[in-house]
PDB file of N, CA and C in Angstrom:
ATOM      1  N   UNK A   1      37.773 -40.026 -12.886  1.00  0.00           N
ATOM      2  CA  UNK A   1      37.256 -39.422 -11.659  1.00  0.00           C
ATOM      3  C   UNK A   1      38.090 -39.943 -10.483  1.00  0.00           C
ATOM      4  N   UNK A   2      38.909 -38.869  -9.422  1.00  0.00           N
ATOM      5  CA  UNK A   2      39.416 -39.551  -8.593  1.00  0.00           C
ATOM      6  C   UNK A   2      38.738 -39.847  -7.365  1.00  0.00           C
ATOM      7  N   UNK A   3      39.237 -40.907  -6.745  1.00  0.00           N
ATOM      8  CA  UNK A   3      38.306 -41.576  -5.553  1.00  0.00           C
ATOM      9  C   UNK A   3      37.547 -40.422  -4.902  1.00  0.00           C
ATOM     10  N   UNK A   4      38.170 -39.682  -4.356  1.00  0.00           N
ATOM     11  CA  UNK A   4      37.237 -38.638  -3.333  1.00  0.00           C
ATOM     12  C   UNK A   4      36.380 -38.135  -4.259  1.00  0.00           C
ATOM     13  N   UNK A   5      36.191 -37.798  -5.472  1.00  0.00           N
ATOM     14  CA  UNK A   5      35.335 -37.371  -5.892  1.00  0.00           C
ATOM     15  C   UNK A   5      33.870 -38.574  -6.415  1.00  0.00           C
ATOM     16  N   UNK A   6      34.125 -39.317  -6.120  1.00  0.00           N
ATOM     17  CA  UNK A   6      33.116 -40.831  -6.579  1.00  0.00           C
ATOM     18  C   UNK A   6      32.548 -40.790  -4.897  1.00  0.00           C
ATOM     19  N   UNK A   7      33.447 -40.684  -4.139  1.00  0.00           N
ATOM     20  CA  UNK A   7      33.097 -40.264  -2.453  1.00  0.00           C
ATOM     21  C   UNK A   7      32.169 -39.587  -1.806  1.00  0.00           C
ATOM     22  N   UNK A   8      32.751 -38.209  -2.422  1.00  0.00           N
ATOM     23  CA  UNK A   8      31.695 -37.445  -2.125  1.00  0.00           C
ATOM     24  C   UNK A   8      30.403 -37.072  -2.831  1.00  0.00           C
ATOM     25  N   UNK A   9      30.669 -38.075  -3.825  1.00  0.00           N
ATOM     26  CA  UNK A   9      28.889 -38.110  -4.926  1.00  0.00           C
ATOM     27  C   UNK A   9      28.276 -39.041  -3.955  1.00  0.00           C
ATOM     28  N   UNK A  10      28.583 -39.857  -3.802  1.00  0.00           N
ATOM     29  CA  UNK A  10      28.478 -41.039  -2.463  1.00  0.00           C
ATOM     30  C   UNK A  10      27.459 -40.495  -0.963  1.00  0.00           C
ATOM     31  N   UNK A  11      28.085 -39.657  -0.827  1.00  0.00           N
ATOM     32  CA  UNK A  11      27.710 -38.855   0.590  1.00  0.00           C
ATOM     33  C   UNK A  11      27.304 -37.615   0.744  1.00  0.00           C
ATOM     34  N   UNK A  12      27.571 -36.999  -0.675  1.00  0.00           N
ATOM     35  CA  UNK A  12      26.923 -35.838  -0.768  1.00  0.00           C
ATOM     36  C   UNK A  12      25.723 -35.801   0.263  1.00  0.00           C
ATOM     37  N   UNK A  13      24.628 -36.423  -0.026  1.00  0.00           N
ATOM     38  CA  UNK A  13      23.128 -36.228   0.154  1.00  0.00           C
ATOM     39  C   UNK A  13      23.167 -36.070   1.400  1.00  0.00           C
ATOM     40  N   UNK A  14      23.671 -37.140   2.059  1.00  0.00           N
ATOM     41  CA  UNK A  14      23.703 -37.319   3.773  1.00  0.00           C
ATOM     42  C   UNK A  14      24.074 -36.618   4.559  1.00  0.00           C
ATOM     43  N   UNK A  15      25.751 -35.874   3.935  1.00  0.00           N
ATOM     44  CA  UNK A  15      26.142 -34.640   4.740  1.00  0.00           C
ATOM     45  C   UNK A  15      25.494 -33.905   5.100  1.00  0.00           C
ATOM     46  N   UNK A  16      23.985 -33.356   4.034  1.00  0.00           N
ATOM     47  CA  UNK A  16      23.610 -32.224   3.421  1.00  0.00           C
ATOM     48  C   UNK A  16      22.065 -32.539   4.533  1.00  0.00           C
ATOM     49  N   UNK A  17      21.944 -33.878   4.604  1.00  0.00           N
ATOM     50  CA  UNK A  17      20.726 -34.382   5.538  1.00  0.00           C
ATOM     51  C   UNK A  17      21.704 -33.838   6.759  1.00  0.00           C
ATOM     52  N   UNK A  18      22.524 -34.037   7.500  1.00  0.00           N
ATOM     53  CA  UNK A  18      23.397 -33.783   8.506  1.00  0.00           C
ATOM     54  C   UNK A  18      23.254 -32.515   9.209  1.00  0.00           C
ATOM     55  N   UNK A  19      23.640 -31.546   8.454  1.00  0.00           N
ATOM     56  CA  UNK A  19      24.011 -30.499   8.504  1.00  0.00           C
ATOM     57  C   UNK A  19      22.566 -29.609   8.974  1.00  0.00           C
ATOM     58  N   UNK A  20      21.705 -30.292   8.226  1.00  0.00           N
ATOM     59  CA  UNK A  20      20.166 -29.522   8.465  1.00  0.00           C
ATOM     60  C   UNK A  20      19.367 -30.523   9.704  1.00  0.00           C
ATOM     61  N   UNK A  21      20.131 -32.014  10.287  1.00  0.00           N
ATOM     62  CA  UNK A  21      19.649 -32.162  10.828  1.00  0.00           C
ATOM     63  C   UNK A  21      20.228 -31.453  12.602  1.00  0.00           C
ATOM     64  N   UNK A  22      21.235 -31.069  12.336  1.00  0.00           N
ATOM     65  CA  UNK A  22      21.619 -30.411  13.582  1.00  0.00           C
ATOM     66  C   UNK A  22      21.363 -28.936  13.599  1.00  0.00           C
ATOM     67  N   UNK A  23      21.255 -28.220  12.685  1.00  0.00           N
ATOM     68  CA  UNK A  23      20.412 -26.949  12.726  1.00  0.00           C
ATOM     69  C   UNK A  23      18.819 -27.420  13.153  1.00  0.00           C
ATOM     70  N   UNK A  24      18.318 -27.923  12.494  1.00  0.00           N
ATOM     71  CA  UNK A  24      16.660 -28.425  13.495  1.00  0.00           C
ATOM     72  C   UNK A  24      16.546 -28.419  14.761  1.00  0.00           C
ATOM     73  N   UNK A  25      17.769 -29.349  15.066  1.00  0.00           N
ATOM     74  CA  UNK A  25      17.988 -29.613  16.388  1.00  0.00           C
ATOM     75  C   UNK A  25      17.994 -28.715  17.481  1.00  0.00           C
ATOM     76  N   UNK A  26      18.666 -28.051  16.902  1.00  0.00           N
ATOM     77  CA  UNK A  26      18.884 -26.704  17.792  1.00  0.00           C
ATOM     78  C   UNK A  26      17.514 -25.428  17.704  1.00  0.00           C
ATOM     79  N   UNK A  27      17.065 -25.531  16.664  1.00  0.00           N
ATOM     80  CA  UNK A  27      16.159 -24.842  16.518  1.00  0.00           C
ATOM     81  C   UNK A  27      14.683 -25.137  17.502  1.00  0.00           C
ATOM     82  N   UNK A  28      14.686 -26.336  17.467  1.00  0.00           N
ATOM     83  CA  UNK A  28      13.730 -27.294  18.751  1.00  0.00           C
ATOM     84  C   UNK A  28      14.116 -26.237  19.862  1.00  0.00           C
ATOM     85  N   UNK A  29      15.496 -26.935  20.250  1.00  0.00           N
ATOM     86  CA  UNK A  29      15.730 -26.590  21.740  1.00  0.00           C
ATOM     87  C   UNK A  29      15.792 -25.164  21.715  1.00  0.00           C
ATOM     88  N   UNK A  30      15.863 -23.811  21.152  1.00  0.00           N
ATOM     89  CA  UNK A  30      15.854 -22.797  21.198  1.00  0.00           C
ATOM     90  C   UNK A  30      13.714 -22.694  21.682  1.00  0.00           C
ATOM     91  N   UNK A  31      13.497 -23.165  21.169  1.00  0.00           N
ATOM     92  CA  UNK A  31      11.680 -23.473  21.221  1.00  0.00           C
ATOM     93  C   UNK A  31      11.142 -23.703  22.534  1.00  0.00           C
ATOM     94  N   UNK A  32      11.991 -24.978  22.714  1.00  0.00           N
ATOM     95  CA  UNK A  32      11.215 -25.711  24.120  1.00  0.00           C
ATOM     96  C   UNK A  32      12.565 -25.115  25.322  1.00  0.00           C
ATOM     97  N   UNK A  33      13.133 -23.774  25.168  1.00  0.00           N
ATOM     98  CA  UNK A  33      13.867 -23.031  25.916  1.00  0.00           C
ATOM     99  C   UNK A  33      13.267 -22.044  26.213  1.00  0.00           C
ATOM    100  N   UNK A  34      12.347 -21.203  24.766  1.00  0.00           N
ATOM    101  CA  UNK A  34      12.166 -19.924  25.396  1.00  0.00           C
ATOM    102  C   UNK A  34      10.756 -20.058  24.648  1.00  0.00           C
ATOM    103  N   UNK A  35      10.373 -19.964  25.451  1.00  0.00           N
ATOM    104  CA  UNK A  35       8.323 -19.749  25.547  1.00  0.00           C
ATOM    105  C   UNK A  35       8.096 -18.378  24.523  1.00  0.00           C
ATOM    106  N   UNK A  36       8.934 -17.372  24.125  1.00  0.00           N
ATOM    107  CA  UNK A  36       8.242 -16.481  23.701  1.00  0.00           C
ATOM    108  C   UNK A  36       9.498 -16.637  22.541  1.00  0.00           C
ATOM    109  N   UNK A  37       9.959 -17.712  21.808  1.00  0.00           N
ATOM    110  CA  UNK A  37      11.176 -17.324  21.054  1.00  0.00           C
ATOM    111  C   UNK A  37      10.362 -17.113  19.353  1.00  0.00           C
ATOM    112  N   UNK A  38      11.569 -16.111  19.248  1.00  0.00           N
ATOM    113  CA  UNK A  38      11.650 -15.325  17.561  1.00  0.00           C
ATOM    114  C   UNK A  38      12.193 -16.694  16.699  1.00  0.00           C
ATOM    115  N   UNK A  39      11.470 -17.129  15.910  1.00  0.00           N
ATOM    116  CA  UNK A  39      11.911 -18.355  14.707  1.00  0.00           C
ATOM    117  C   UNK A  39      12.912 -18.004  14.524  1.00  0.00           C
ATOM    118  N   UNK A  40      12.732 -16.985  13.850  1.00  0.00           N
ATOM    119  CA  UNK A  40      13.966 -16.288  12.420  1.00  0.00           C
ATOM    120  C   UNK A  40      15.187 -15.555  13.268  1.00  0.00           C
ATOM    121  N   UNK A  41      14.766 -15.066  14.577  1.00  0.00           N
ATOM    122  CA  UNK A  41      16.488 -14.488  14.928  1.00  0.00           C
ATOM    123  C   UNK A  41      17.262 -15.975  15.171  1.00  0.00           C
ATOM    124  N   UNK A  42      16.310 -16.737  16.260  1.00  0.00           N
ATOM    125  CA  UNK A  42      17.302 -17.826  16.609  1.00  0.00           C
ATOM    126  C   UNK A  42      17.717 -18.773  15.345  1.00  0.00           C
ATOM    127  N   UNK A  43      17.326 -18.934  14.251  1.00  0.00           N
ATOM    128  CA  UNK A  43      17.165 -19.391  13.029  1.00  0.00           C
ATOM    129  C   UNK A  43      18.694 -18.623  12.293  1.00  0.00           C
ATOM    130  N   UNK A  44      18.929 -17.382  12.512  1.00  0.00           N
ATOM    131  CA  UNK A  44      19.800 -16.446  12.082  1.00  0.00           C
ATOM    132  C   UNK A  44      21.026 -16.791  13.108  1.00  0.00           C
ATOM    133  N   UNK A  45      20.642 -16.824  13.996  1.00  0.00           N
ATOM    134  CA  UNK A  45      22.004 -17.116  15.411  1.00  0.00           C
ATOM    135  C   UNK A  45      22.574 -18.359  15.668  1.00  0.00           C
ATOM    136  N   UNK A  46      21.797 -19.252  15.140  1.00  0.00           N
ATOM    137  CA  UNK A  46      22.068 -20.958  15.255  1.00  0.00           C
ATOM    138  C   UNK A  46      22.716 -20.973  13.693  1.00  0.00           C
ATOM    139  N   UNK A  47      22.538 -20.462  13.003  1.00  0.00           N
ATOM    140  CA  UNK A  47      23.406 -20.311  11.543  1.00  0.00           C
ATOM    141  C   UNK A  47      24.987 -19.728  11.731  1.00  0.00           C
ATOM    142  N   UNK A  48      24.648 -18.411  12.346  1.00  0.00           N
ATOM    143  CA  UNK A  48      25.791 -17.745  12.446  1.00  0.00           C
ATOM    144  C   UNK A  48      26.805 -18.714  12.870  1.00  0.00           C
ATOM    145  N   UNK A  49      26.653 -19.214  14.365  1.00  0.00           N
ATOM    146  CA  UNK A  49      27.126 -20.351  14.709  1.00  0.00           C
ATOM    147  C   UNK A  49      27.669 -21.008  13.994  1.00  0.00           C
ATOM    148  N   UNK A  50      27.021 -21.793  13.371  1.00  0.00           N
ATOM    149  CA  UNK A  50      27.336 -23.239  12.314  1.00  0.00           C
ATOM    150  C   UNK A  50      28.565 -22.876  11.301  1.00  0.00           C
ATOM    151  N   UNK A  51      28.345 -21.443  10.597  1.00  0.00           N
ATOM    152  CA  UNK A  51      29.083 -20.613  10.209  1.00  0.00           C
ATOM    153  C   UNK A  51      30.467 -20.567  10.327  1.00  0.00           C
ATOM    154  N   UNK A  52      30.453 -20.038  12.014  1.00  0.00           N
ATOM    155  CA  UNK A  52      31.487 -19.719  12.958  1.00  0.00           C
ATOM    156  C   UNK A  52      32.458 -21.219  12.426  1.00  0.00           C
ATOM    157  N   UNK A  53      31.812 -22.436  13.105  1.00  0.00           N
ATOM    158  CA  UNK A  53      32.192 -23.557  12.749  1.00  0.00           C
ATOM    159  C   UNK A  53      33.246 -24.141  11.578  1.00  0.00           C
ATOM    160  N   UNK A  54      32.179 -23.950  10.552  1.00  0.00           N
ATOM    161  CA  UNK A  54      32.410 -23.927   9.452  1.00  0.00           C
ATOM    162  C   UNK A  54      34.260 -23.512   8.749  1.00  0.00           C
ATOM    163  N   UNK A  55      33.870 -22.030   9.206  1.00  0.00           N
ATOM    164  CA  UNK A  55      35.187 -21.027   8.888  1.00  0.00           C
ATOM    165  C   UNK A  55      36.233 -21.684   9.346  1.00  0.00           C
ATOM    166  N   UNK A  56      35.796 -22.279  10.945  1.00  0.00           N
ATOM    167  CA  UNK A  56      37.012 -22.671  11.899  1.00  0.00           C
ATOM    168  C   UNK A  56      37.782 -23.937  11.214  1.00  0.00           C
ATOM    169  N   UNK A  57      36.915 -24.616  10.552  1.00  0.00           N
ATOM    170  CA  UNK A  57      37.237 -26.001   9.861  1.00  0.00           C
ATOM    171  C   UNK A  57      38.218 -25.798   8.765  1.00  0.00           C
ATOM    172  N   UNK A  58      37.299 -24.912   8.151  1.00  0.00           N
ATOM    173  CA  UNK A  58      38.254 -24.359   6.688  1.00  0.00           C
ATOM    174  C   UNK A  58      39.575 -24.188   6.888  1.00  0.00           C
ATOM    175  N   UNK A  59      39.892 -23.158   7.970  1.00  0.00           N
ATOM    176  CA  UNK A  59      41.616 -22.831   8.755  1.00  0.00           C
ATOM    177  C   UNK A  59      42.169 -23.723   8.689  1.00  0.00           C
ATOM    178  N   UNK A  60      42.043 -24.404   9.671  1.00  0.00           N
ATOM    179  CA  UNK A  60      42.771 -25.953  10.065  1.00  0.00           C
ATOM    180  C   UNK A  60      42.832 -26.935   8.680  1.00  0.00           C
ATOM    181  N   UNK A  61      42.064 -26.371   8.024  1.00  0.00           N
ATOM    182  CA  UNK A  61      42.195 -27.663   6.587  1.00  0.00           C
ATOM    183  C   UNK A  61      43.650 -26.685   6.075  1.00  0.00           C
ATOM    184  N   UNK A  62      43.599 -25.384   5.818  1.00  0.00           N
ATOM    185  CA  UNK A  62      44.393 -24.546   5.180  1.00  0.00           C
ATOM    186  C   UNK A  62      45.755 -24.639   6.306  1.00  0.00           C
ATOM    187  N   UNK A  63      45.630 -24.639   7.530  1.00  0.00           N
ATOM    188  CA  UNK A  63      46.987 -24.916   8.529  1.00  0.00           C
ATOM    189  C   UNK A  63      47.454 -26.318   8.049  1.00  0.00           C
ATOM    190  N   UNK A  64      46.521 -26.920   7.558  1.00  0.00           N
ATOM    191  CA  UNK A  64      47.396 -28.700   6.793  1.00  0.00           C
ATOM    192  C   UNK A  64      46.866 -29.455   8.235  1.00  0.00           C
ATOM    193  N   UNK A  65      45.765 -29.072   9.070  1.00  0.00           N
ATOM    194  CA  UNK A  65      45.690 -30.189  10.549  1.00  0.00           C
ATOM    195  C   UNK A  65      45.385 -31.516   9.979  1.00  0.00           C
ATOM    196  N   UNK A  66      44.277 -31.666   8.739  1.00  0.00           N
ATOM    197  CA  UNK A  66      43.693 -32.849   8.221  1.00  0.00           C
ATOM    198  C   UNK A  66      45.088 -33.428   6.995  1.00  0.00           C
ATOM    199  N   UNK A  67      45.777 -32.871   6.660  1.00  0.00           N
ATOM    200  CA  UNK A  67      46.873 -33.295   5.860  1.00  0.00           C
ATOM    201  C   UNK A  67      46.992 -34.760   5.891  1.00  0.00           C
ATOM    202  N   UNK A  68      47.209 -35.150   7.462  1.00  0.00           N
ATOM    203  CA  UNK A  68      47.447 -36.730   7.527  1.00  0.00           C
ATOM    204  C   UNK A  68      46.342 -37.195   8.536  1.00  0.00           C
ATOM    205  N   UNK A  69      44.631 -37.139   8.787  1.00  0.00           N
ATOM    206  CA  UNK A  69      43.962 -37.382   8.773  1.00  0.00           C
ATOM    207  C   UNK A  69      44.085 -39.170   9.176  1.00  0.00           C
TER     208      UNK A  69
END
């Protein structure tokens, strides 16, 4: 097994705590923003987002930005 993979068994869990703890986050403040807010659109739009993110990360891994990290 090579290191990064003993790594990310390692951290798996936490990322995964991470990731849902900043979607919450936002999901709050979408709440205590709008007095009459829809769960599930802003739930759908704070994803999309994360998404957006996501994709953007992927690029830059594929442009080689993290190469020498």
């Amino acid at each position: 097994m090579a290191p990064q993979d003993r790594e990310i068994e390692q951290l798996r869990n936490e990322i995964r705590k991470e990731v849902r703890a900043v979607f919450k986050a936002n999901m709050k403040i979408f709440d205590w923003d709008i007095p009459e807010n829809d769960d599930r659109k802003s739930a759908e739009m704070i994803i999309g987002v994360m998404q957006e993110a996501m994709d953007e990360l992927k690029q830059e891994i594929t442009d080689g930005k993290y190469d020498q990290y």
